[in-house]
N, C-alpha and C. Protein backbone atom coordinates (compact mmCIF):
# COMPACT_ATOMS: atom_id res chain seq x y z
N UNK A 1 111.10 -183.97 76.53
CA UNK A 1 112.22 -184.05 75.60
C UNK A 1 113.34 -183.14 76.11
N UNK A 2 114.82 -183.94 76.07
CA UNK A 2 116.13 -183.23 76.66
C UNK A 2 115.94 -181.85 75.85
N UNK A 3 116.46 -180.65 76.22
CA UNK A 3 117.52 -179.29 75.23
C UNK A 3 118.23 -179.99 74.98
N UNK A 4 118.79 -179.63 73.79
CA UNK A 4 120.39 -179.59 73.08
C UNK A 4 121.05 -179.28 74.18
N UNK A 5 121.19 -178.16 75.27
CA UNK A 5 122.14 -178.06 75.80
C UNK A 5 122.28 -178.93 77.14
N UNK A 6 121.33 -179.99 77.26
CA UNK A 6 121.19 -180.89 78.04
C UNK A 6 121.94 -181.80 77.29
N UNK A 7 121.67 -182.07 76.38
CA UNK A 7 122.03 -183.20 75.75
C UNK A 7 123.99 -182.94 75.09
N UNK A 8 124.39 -181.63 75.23
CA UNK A 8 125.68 -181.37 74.57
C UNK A 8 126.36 -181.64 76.66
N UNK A 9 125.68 -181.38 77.72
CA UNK A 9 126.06 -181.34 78.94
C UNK A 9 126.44 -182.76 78.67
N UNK A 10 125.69 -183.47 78.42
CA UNK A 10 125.42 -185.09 79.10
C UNK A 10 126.95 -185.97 78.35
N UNK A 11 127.02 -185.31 76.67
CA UNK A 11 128.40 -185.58 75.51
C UNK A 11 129.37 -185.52 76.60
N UNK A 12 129.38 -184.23 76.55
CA UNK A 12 130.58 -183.74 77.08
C UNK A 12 131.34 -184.04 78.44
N UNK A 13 130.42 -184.30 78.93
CA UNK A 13 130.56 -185.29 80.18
C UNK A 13 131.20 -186.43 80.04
N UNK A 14 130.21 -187.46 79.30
CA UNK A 14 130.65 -188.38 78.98
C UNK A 14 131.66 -189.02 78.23
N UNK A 15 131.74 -188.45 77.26
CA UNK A 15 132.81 -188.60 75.85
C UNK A 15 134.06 -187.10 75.92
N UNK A 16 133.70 -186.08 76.77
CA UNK A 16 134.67 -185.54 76.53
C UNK A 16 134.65 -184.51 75.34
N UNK A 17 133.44 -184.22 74.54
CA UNK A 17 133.34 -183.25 73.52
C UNK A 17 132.26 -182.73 73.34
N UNK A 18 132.48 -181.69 72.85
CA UNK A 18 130.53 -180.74 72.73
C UNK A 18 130.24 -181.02 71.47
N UNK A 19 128.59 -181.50 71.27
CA UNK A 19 128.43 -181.60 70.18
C UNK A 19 127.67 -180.51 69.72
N UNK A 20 128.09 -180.35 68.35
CA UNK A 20 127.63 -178.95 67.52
C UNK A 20 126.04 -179.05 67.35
N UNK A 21 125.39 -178.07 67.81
CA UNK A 21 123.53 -178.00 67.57
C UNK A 21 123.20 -178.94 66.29
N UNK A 22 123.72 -178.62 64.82
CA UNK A 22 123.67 -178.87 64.14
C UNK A 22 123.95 -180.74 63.84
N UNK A 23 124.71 -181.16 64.42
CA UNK A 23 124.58 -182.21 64.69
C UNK A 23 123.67 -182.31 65.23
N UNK A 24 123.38 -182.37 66.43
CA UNK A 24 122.39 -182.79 67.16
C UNK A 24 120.87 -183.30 66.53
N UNK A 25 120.91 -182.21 65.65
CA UNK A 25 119.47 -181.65 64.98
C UNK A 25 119.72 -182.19 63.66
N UNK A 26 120.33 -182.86 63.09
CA UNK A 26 120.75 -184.09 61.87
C UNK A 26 120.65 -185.04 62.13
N UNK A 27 120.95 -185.63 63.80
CA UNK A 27 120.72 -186.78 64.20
C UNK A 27 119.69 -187.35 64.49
N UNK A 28 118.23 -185.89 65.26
CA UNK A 28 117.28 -186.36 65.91
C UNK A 28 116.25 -186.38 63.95
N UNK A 29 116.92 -185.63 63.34
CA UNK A 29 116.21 -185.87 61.77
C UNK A 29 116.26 -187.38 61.24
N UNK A 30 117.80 -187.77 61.84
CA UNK A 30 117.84 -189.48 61.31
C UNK A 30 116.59 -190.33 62.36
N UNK A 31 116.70 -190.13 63.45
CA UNK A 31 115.52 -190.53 64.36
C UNK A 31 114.08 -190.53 63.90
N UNK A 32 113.97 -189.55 63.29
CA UNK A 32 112.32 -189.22 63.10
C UNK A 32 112.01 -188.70 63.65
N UNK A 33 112.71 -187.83 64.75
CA UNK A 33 112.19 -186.94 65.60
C UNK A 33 111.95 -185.76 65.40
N UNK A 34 111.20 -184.97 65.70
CA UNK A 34 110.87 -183.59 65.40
C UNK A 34 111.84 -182.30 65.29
N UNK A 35 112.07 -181.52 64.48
CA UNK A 35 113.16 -180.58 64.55
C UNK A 35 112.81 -179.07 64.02
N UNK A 36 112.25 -178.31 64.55
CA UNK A 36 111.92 -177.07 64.09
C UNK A 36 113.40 -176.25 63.03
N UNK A 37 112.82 -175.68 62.22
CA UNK A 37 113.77 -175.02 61.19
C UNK A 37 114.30 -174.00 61.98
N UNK A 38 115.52 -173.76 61.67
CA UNK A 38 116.20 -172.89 62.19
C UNK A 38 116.42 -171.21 61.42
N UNK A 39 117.07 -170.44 62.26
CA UNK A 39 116.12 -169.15 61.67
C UNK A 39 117.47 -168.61 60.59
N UNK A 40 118.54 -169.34 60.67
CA UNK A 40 119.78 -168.95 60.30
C UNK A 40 119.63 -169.94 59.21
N UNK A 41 118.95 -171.27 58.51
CA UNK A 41 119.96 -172.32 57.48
C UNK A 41 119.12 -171.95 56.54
N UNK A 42 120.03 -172.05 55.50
CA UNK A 42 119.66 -171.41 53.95
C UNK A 42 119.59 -172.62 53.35
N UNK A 43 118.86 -173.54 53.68
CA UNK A 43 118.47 -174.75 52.45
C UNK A 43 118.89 -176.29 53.29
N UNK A 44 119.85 -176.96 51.89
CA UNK A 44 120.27 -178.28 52.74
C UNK A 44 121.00 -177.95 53.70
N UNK A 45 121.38 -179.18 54.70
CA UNK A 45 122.48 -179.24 56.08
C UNK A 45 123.65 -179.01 55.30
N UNK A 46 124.17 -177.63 56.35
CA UNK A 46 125.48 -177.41 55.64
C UNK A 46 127.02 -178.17 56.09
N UNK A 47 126.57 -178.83 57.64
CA UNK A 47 127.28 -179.44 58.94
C UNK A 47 126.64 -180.56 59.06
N UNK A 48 126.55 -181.69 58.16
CA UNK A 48 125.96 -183.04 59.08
C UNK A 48 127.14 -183.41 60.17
N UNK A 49 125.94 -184.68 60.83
CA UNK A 49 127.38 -184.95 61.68
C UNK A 49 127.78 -186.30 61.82
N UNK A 50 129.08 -186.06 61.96
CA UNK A 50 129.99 -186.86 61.63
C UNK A 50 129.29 -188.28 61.86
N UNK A 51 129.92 -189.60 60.89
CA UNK A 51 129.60 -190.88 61.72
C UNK A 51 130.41 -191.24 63.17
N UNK A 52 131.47 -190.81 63.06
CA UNK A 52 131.77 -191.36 64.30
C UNK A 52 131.38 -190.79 65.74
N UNK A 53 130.58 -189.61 65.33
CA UNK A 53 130.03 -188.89 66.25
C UNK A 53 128.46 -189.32 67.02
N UNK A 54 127.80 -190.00 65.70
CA UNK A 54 126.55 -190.47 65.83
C UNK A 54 125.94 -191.41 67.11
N UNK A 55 126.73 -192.29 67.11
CA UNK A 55 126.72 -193.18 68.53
C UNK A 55 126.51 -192.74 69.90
N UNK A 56 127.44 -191.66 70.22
CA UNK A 56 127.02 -190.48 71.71
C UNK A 56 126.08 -190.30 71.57
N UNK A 57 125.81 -189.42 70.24
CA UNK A 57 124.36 -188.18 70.89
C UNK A 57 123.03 -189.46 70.48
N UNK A 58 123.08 -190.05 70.02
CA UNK A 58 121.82 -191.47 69.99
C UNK A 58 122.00 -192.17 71.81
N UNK A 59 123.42 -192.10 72.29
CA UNK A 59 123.54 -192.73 73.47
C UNK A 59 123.15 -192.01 74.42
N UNK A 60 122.53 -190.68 73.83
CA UNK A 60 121.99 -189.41 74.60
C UNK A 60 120.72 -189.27 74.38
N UNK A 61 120.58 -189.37 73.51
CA UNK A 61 118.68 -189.82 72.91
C UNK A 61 118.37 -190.23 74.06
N UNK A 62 118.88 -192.05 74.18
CA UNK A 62 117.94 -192.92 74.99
C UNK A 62 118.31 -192.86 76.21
N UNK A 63 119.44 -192.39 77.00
CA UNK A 63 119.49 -191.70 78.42
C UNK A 63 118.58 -190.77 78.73
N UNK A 64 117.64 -189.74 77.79
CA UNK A 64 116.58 -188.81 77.42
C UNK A 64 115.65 -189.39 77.65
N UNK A 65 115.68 -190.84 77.20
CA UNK A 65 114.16 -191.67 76.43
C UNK A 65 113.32 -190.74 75.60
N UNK A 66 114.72 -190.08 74.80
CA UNK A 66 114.04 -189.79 73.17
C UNK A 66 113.72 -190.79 72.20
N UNK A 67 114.52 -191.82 72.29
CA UNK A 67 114.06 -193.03 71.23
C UNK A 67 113.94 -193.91 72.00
């Protein structure tokens, strides 16, 4: 499985923008994928991410063959 910071390399590359951890880790939650709690969030997502953002980091998933 990619890092986040593999996977914010691969965005940013591609599309031109870094995506925020927090995204990342909202998205692989829409996936079903595994996401350890973080040591900083106090409850619900305070940063989902954006829809129009969703499409990259999923187009980063399966360049991963996370999904």
């Amino acid at each position: 499985m990619a890092t986040y910071e593999q996977i914010q390399e691969r965005i940013e590359r591609k599309h031109g923008w870094v995506a925020q951890t927090c995204w990342i880790a909202h998205c692989k939650e829409l996936k079903g994928l595994r996401v350890r709690q973080a040591h900083n969030r106090r409850g619900a997502r305070e940063k989902p991410c954006p829809a129009d953002k969703r499409p990259a980091i999923f187009e980063a998933f399966r360049h991963f063959e996370m999904i």
